[in-house]
C-alpha atoms as a PDB file:
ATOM      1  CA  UNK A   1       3.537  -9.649   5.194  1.00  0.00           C
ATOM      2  CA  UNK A   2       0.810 -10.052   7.787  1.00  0.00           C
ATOM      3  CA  UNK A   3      -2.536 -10.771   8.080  1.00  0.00           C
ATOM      4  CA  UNK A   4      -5.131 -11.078  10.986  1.00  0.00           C
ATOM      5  CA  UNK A   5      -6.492 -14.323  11.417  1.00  0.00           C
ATOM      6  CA  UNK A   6      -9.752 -13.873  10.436  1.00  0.00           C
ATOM      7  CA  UNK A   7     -11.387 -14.191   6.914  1.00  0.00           C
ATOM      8  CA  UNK A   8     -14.718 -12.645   6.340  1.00  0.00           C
ATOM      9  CA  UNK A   9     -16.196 -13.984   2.851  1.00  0.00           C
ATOM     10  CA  UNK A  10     -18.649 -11.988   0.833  1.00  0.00           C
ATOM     11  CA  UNK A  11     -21.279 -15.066   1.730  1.00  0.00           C
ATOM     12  CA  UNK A  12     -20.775 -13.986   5.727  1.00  0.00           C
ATOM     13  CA  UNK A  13     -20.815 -10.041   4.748  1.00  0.00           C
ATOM     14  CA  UNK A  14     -23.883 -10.964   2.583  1.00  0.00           C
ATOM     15  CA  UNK A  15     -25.588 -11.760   6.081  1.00  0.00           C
ATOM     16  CA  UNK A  16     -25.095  -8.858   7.279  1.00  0.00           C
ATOM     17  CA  UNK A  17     -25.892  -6.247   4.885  1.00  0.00           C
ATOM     18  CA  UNK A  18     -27.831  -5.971   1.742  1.00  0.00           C
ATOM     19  CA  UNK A  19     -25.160  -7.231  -0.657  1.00  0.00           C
ATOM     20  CA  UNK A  20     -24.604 -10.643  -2.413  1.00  0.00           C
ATOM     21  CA  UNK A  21     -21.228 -12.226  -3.148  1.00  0.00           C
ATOM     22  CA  UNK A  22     -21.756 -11.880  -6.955  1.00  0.00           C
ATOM     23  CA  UNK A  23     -22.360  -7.909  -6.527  1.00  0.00           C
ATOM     24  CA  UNK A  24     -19.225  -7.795  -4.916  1.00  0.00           C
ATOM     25  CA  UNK A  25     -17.222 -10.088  -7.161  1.00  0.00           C
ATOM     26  CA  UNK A  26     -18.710  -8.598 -10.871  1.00  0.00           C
ATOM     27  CA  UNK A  27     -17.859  -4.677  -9.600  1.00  0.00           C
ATOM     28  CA  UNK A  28     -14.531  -5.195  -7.485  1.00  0.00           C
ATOM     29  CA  UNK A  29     -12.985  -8.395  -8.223  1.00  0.00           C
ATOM     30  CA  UNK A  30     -12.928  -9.093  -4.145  1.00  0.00           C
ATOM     31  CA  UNK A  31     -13.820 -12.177  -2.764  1.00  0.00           C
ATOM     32  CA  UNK A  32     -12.785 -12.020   0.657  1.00  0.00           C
ATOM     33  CA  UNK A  33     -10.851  -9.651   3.308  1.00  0.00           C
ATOM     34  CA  UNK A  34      -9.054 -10.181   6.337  1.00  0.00           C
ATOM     35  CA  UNK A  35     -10.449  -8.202  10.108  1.00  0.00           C
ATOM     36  CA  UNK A  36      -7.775  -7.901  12.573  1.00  0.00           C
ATOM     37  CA  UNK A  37      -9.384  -8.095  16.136  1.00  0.00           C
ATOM     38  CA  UNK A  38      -9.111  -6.381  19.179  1.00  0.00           C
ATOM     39  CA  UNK A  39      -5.228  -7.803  19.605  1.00  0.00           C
ATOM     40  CA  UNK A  40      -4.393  -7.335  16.276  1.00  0.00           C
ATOM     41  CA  UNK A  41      -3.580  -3.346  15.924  1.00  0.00           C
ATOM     42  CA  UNK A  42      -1.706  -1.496  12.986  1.00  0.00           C
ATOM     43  CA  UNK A  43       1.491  -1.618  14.772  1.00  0.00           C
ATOM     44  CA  UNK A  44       1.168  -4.658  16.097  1.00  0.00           C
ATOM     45  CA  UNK A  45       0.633  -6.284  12.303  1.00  0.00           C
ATOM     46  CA  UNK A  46       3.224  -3.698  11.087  1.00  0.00           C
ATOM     47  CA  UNK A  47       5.816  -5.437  13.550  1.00  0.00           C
ATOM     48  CA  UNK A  48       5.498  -8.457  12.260  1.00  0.00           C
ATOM     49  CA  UNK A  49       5.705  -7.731   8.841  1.00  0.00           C
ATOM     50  CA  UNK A  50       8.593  -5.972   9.573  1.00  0.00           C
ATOM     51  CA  UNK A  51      10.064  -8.752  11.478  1.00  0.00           C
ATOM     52  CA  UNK A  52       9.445 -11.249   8.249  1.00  0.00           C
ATOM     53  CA  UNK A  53      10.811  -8.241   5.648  1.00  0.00           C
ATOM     54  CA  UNK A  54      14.050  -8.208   8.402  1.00  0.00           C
ATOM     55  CA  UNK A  55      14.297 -12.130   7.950  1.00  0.00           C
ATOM     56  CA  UNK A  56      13.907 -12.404   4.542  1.00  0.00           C
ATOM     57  CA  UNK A  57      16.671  -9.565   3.480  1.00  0.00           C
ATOM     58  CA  UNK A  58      19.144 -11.222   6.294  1.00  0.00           C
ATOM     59  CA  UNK A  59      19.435  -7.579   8.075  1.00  0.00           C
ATOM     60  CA  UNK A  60      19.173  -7.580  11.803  1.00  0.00           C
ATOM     61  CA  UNK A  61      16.823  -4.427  13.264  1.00  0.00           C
ATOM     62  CA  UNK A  62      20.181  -2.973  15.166  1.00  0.00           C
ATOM     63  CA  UNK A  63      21.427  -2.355  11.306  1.00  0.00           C
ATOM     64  CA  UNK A  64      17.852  -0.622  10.525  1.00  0.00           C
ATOM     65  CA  UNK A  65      18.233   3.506  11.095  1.00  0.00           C
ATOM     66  CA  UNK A  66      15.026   4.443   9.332  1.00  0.00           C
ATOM     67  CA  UNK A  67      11.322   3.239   9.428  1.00  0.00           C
ATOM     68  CA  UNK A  68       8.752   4.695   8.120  1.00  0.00           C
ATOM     69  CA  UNK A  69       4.995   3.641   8.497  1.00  0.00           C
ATOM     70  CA  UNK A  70       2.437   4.534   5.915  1.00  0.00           C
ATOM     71  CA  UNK A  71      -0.782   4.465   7.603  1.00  0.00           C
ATOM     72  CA  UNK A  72      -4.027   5.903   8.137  1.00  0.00           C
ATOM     73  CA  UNK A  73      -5.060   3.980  10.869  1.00  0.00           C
ATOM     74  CA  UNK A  74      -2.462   4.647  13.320  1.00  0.00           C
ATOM     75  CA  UNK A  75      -2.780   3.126  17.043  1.00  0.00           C
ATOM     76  CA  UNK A  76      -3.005   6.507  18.804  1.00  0.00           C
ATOM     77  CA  UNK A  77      -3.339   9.919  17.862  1.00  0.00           C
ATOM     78  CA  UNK A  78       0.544  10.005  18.498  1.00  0.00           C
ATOM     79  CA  UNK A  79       3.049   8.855  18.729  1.00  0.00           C
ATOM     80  CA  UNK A  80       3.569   7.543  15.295  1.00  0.00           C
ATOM     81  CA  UNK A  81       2.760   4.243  14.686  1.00  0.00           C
ATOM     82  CA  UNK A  82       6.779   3.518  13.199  1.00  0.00           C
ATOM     83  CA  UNK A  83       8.460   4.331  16.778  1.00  0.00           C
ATOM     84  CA  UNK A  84       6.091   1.993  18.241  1.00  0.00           C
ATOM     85  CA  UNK A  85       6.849  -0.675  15.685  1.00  0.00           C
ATOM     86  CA  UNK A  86      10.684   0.981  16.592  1.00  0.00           C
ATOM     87  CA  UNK A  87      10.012  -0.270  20.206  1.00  0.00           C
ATOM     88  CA  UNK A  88       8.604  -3.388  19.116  1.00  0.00           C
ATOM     89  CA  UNK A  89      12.191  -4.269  17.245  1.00  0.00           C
ATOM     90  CA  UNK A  90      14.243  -3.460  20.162  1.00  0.00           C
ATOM     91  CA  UNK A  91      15.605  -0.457  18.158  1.00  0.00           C
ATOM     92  CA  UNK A  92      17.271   2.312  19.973  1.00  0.00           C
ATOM     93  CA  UNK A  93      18.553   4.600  17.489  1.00  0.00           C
ATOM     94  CA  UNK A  94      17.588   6.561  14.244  1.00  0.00           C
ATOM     95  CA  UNK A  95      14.351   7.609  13.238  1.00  0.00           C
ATOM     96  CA  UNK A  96      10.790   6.266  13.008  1.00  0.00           C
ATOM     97  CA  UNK A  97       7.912   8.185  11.430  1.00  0.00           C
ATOM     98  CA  UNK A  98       4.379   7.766  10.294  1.00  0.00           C
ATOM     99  CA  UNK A  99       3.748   8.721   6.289  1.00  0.00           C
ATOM    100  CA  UNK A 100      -0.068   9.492   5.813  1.00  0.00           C
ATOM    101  CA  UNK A 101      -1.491   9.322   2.277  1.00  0.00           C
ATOM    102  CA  UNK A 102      -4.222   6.823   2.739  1.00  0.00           C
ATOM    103  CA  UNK A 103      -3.915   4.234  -0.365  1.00  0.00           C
ATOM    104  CA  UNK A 104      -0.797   5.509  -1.638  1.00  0.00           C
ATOM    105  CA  UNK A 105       0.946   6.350   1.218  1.00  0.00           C
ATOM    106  CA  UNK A 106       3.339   3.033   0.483  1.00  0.00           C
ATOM    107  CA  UNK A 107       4.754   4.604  -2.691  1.00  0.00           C
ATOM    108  CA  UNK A 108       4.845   7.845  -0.536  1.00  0.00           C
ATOM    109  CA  UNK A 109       6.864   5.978   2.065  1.00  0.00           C
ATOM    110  CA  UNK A 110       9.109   4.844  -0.227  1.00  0.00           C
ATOM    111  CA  UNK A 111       9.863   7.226  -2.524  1.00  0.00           C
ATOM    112  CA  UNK A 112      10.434   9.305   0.883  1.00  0.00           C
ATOM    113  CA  UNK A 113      13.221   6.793   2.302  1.00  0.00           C
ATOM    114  CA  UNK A 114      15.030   6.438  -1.269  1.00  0.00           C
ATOM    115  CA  UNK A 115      15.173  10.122  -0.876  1.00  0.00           C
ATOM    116  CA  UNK A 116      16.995   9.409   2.360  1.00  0.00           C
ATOM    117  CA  UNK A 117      19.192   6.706   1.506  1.00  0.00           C
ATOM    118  CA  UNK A 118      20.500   8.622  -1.424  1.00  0.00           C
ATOM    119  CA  UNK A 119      21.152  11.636   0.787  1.00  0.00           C
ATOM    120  CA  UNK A 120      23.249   9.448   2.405  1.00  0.00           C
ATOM    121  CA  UNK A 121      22.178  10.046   5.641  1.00  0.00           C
ATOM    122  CA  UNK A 122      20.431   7.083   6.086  1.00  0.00           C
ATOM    123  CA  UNK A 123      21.938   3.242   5.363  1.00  0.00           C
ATOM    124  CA  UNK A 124      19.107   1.037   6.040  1.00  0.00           C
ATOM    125  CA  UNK A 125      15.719   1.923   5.831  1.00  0.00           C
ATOM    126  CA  UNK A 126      12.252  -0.182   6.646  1.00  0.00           C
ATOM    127  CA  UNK A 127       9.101   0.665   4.797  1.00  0.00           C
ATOM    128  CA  UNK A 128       6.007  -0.857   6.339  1.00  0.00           C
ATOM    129  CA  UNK A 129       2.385   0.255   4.873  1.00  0.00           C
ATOM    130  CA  UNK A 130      -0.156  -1.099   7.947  1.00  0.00           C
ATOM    131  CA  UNK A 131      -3.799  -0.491   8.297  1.00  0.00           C
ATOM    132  CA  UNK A 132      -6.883  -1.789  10.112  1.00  0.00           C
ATOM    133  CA  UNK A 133      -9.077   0.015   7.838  1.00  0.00           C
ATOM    134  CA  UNK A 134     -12.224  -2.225   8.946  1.00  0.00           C
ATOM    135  CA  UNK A 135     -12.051   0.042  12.559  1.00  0.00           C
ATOM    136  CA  UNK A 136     -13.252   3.127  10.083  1.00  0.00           C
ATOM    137  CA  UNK A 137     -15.953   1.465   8.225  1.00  0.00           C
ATOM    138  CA  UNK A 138     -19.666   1.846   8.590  1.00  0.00           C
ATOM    139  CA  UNK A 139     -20.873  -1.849   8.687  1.00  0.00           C
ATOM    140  CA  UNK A 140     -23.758  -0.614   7.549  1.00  0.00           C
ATOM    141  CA  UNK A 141     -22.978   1.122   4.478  1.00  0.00           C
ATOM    142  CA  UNK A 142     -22.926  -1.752   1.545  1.00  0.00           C
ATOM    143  CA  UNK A 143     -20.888   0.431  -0.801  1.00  0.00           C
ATOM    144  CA  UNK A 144     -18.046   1.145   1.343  1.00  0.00           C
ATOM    145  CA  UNK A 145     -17.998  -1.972   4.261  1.00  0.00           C
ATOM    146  CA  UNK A 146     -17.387  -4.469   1.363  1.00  0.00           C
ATOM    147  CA  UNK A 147     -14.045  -3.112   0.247  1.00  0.00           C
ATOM    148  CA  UNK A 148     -11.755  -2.801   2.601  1.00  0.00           C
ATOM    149  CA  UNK A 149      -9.772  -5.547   4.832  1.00  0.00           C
ATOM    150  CA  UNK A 150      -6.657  -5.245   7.231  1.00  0.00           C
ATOM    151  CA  UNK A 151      -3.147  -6.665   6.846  1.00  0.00           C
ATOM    152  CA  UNK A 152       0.309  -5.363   6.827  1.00  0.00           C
ATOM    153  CA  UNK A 153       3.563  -5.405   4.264  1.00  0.00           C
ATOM    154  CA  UNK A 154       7.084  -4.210   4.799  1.00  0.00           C
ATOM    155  CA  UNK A 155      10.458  -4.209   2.708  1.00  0.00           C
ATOM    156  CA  UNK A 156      13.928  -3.331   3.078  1.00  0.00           C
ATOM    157  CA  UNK A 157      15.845  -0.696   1.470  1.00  0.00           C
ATOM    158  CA  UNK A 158      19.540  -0.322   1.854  1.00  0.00           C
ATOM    159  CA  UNK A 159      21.648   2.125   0.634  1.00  0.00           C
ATOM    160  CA  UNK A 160      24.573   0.416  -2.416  1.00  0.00           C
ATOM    161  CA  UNK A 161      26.696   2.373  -4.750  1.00  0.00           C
ATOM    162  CA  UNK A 162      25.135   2.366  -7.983  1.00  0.00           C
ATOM    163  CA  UNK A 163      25.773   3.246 -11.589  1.00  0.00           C
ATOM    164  CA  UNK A 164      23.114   5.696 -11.492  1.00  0.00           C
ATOM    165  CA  UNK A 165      21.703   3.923 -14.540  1.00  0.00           C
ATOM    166  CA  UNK A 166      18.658   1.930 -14.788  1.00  0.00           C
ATOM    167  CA  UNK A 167      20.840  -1.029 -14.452  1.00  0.00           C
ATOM    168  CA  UNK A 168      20.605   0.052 -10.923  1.00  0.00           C
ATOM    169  CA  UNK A 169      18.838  -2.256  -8.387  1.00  0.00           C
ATOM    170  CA  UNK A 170      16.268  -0.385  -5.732  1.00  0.00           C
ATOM    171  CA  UNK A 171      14.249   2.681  -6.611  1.00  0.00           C
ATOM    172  CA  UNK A 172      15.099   3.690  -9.806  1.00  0.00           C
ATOM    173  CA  UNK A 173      12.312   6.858 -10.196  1.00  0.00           C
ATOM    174  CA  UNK A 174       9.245   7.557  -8.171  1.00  0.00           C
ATOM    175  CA  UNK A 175       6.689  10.088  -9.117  1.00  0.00           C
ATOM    176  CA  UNK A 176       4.026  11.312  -6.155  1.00  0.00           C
ATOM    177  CA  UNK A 177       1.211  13.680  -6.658  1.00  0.00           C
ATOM    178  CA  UNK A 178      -2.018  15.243  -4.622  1.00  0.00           C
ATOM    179  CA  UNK A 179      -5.148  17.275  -5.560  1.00  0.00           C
ATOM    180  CA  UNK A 180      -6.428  18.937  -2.057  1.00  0.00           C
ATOM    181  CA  UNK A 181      -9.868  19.837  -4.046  1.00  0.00           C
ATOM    182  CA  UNK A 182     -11.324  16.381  -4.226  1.00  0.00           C
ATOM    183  CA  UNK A 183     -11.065  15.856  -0.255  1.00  0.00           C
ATOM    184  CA  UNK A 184     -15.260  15.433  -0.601  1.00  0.00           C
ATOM    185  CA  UNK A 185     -14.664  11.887  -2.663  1.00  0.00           C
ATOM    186  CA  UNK A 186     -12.526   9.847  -0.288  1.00  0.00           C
ATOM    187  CA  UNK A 187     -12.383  10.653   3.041  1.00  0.00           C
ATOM    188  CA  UNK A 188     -13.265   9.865   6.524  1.00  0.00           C
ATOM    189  CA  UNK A 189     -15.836  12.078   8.642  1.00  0.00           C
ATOM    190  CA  UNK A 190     -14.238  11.998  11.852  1.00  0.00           C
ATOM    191  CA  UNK A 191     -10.387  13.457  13.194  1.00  0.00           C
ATOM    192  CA  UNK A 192      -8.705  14.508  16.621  1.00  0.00           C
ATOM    193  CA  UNK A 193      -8.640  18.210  14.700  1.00  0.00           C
ATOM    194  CA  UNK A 194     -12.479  18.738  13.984  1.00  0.00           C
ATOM    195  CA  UNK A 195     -14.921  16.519  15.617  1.00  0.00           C
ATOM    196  CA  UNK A 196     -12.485  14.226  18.040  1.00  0.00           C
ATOM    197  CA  UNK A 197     -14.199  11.459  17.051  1.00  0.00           C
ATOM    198  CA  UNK A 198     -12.544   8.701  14.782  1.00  0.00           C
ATOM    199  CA  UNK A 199     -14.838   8.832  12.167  1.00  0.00           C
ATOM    200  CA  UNK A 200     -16.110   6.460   9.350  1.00  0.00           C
ATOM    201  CA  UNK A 201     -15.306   6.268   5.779  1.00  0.00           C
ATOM    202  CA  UNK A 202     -16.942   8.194   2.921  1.00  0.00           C
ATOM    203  CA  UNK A 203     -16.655   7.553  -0.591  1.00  0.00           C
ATOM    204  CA  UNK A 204     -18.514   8.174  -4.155  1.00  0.00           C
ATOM    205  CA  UNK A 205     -17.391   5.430  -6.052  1.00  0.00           C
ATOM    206  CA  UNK A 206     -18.182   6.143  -9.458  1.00  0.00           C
ATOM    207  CA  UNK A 207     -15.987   9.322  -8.972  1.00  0.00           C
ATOM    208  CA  UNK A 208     -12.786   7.534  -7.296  1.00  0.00           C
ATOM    209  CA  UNK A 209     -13.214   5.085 -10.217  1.00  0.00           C
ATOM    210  CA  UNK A 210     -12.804   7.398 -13.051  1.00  0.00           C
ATOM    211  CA  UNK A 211      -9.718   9.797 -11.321  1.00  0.00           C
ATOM    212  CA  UNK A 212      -8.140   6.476 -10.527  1.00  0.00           C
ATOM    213  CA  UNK A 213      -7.736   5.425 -14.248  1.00  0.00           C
ATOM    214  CA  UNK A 214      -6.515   8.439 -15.390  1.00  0.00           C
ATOM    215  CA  UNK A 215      -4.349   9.395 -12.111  1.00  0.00           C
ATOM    216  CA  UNK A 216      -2.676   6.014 -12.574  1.00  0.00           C
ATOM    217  CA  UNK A 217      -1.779   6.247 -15.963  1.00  0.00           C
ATOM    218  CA  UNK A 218      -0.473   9.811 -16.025  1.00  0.00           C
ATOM    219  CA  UNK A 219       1.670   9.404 -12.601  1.00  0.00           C
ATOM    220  CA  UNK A 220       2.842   5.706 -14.373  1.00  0.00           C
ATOM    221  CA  UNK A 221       3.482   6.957 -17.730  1.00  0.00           C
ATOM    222  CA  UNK A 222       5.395  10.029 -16.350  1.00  0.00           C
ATOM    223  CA  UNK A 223       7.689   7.518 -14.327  1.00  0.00           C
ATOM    224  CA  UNK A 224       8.581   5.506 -17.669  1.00  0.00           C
ATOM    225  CA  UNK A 225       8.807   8.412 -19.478  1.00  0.00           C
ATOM    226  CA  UNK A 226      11.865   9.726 -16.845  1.00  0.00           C
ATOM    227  CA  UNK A 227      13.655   6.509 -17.263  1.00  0.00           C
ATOM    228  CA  UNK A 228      12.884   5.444 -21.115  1.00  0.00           C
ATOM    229  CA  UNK A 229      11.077   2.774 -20.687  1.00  0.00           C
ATOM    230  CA  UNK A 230       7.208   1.469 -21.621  1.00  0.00           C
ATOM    231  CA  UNK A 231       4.922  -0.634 -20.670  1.00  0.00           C
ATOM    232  CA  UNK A 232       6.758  -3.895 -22.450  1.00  0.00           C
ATOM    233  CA  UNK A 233       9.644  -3.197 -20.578  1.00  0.00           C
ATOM    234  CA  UNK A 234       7.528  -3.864 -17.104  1.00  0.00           C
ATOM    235  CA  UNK A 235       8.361  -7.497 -15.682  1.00  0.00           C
ATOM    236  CA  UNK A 236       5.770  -6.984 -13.206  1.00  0.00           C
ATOM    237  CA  UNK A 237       3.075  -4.605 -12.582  1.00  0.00           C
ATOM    238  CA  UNK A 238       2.170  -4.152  -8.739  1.00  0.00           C
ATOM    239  CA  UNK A 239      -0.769  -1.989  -8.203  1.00  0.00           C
ATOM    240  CA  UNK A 240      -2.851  -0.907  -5.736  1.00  0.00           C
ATOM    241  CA  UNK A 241      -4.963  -3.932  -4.913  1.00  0.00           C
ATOM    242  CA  UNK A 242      -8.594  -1.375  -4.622  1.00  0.00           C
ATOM    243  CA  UNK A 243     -10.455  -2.538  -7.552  1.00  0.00           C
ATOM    244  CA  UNK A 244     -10.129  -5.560 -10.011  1.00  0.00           C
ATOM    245  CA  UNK A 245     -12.062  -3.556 -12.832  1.00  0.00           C
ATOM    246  CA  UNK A 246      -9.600  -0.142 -12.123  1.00  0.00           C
ATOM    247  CA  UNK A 247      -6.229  -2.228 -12.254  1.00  0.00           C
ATOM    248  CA  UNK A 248      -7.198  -4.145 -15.571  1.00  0.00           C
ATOM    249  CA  UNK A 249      -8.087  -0.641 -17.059  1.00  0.00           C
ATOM    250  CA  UNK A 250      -5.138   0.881 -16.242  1.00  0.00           C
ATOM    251  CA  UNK A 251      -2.710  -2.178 -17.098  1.00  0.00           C
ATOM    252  CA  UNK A 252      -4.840  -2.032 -20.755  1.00  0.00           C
ATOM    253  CA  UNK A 253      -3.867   1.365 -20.978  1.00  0.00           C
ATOM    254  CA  UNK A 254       0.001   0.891 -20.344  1.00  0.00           C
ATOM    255  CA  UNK A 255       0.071  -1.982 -22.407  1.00  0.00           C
ATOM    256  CA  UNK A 256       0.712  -4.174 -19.380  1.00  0.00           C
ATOM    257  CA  UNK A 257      -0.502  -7.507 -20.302  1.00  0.00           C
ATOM    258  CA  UNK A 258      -3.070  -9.181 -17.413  1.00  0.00           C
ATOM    259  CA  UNK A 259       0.193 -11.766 -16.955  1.00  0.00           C
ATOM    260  CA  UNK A 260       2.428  -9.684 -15.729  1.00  0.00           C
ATOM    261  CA  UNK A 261      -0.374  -8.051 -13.471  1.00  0.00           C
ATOM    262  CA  UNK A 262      -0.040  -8.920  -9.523  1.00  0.00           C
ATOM    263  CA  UNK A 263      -3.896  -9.481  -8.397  1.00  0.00           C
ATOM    264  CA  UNK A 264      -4.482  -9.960  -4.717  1.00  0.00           C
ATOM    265  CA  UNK A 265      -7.294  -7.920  -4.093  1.00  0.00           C
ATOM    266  CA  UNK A 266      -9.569 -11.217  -4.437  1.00  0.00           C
ATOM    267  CA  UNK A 267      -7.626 -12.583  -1.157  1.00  0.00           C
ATOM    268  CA  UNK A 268      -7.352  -9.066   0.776  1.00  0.00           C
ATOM    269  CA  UNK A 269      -9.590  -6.753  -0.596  1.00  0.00           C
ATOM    270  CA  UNK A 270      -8.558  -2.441  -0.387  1.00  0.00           C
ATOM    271  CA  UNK A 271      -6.310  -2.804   2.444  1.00  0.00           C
ATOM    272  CA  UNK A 272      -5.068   1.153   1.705  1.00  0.00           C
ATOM    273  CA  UNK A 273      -1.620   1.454   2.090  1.00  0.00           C
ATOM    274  CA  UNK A 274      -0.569  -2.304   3.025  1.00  0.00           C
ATOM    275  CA  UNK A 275      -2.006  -3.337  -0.314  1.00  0.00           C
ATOM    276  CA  UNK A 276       1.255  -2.888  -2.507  1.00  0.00           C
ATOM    277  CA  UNK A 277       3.483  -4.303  -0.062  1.00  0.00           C
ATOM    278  CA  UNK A 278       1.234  -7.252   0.926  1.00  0.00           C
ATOM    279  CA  UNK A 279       0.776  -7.903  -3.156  1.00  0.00           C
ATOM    280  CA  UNK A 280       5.095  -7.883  -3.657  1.00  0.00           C
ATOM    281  CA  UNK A 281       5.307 -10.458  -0.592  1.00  0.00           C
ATOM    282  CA  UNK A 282       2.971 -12.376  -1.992  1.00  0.00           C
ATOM    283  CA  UNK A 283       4.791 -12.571  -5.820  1.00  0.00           C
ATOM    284  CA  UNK A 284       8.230 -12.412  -4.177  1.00  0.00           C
ATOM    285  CA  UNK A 285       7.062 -15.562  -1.915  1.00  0.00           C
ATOM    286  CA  UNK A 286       5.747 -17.410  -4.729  1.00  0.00           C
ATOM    287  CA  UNK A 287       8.731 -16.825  -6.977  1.00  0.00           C
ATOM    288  CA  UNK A 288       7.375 -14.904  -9.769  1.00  0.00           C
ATOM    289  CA  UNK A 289       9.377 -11.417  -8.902  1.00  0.00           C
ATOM    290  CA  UNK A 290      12.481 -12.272  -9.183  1.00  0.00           C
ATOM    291  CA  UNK A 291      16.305 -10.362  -8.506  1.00  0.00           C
ATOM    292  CA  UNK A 292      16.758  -8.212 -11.224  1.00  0.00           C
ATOM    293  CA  UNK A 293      13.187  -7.620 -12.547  1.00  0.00           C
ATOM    294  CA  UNK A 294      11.737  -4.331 -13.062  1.00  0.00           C
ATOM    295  CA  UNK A 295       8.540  -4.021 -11.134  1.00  0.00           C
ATOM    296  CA  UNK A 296       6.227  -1.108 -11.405  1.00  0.00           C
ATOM    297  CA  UNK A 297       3.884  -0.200  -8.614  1.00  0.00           C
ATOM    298  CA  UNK A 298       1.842   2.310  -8.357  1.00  0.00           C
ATOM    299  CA  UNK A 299      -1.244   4.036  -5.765  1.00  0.00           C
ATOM    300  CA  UNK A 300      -4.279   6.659  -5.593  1.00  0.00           C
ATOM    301  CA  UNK A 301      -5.912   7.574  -2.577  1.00  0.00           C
ATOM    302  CA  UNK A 302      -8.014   9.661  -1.059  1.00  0.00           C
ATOM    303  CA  UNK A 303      -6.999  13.387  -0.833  1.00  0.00           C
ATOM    304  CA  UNK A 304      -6.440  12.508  -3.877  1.00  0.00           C
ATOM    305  CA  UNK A 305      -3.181  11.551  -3.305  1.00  0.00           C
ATOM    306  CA  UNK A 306      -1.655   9.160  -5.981  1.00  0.00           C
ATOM    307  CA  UNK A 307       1.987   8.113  -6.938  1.00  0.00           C
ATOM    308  CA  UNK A 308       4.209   5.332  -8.861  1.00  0.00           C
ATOM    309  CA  UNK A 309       7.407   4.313  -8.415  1.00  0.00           C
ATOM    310  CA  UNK A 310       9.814   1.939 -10.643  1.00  0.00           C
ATOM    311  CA  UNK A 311      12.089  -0.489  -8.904  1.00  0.00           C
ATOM    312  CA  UNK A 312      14.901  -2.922 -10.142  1.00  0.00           C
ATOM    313  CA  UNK A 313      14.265  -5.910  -7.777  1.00  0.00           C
END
């Protein structure tokens, strides 16, 4: 994982637009966010998440012949933001691409590289989700400019002969869906394709509240359904880290008890598609997720895009 240096507290944002921490704390469960500055792009926090994921599996990058970024907030217009991070690693061969499905573009990214691994025409893939989602807000809109924070989170897939059981370690099932119609809830007002301008964030909260619950569930419950499990069976639940209120709904709903929840939106706020990743490293770093768990994560975004994916750690 990585994080820009500095914190902004809902006491500093509360001195800056008309919000109080408590408002922030009883509806989202946030408490504070991280900002990258002017140094601190998507790739260059996506590098160095990448470089710790590397580190931590024991892989060197010249054994890595996939990335693939999920962002939304690349660093240019093109090229993707992976063959930068591809550069960054000293990596001269394979393939590097960008994956863009806002929030759940992580379970997008991989479910797309276990796709690839399987294939077998890939051996070792990274998956980074990166944003600096605080360069698309509207500072001055309280309802959108309180959510969101930067960071980065990467892992390391490589490709082992399995059983093809749910014994399995990696990816056992993903399940990834989108709804073009509700473009007018989430999205940004701004691309290189309409108004070449970047654009700031739009949202109706009440209405990305009450998709998300049932999204999640149905995309969730579909993926235990495919490998006959439930919600008791779930050693961990890893979800999007958006709101505190939306991931104890949907854990109630499962059957998921708040124990086995991973909560870090309190530390890092929505940080889109980093969020997942950035929640595992923390657990993983801790020691709660542990080799051999089953850990459930799952996304919605804006699109809506949403998705799930159950992995044998």
């Amino acid at each position: 994982m990585a994080l820009p240096d500095r914190i902004l507290t809902n006491a500093e944002l509360a001195t800056m637009v008309d919000t109080s921490d408590d408002w922030i704390r009883q509806r989202t469960g946030i408490e504070q966010r991280h900002i990258a500055d002017e140094s601190e792009t998507t790739s260059v926090l996506g590098t160095a998440a990448a470089r710790r994921a590397l580190a931590s599996a024991g892989i060197g990058a010249s054994d890595v012949d996939l990335i693939i970024c999920a962002t939304s907030t690349p660093d240019h217009t093109f090229p993707a933001t992976a063959t930068e991070i591809q550069h960054a690693l000293d990596i001269h061969h394979g393939v590097a691409f960008d994956v863009q499905a806002v929030c759940s573009g992580f379970v997008f990214a991989l479910a797309t590289a276990d796709k690839f691994l399987t294939s077998g025409s890939h051996k070792v893939a990274l998956v980074i989700g990166a944003e600096t989602f605080s360069r698309l807000l509207d500072w001055n809109d309280r309802g959108t400019c309180v959510l969101f924070g930067d960071g980065a989170g990467a892992v390391v897939l490589a490709a082992e002969q399995g059983t093809g059981t749910i014994a399995d370690r990696g990816v056992l099932h993903s399940h990834i869906r989108s709804e073009g119609r509700y473009r007018d809830k989430l999205y940004v007002d701004g691309g290189a394709g309409s108004n070449g301008k970047v654009g700031h964030l739009r949202m109706e909260g009440r209405e990305v509240f009450k998709h998300a619950v049932i999204n999640l569930a149905d995309t969730v419950e579909a993926t235990l359904a495919a490998t006959g499990l439930t919600g008791a069976d779930i050693d961990w639940f890893v979800p999007h880290q958006a709101n505190k209120r939306i991931i104890d709904a949907t854990a109630h709903k499962l059957g998921v008890p708040g124990s086995r929840v991973v909560y870090t939106v309190q530390d890092h706020g929505n940080t889109s598609a980093a969020s997942i990743p950035l929640a595992l490293a923390t657990a993983v770093g801790d020691g709660r997720i542990q080799r051999g768990q089953l850990v459930l994560v799952e996304a919605m975004g804006g699109g809506f895009t949403w998705g799930s994916a159950l992995i044998r750690w």
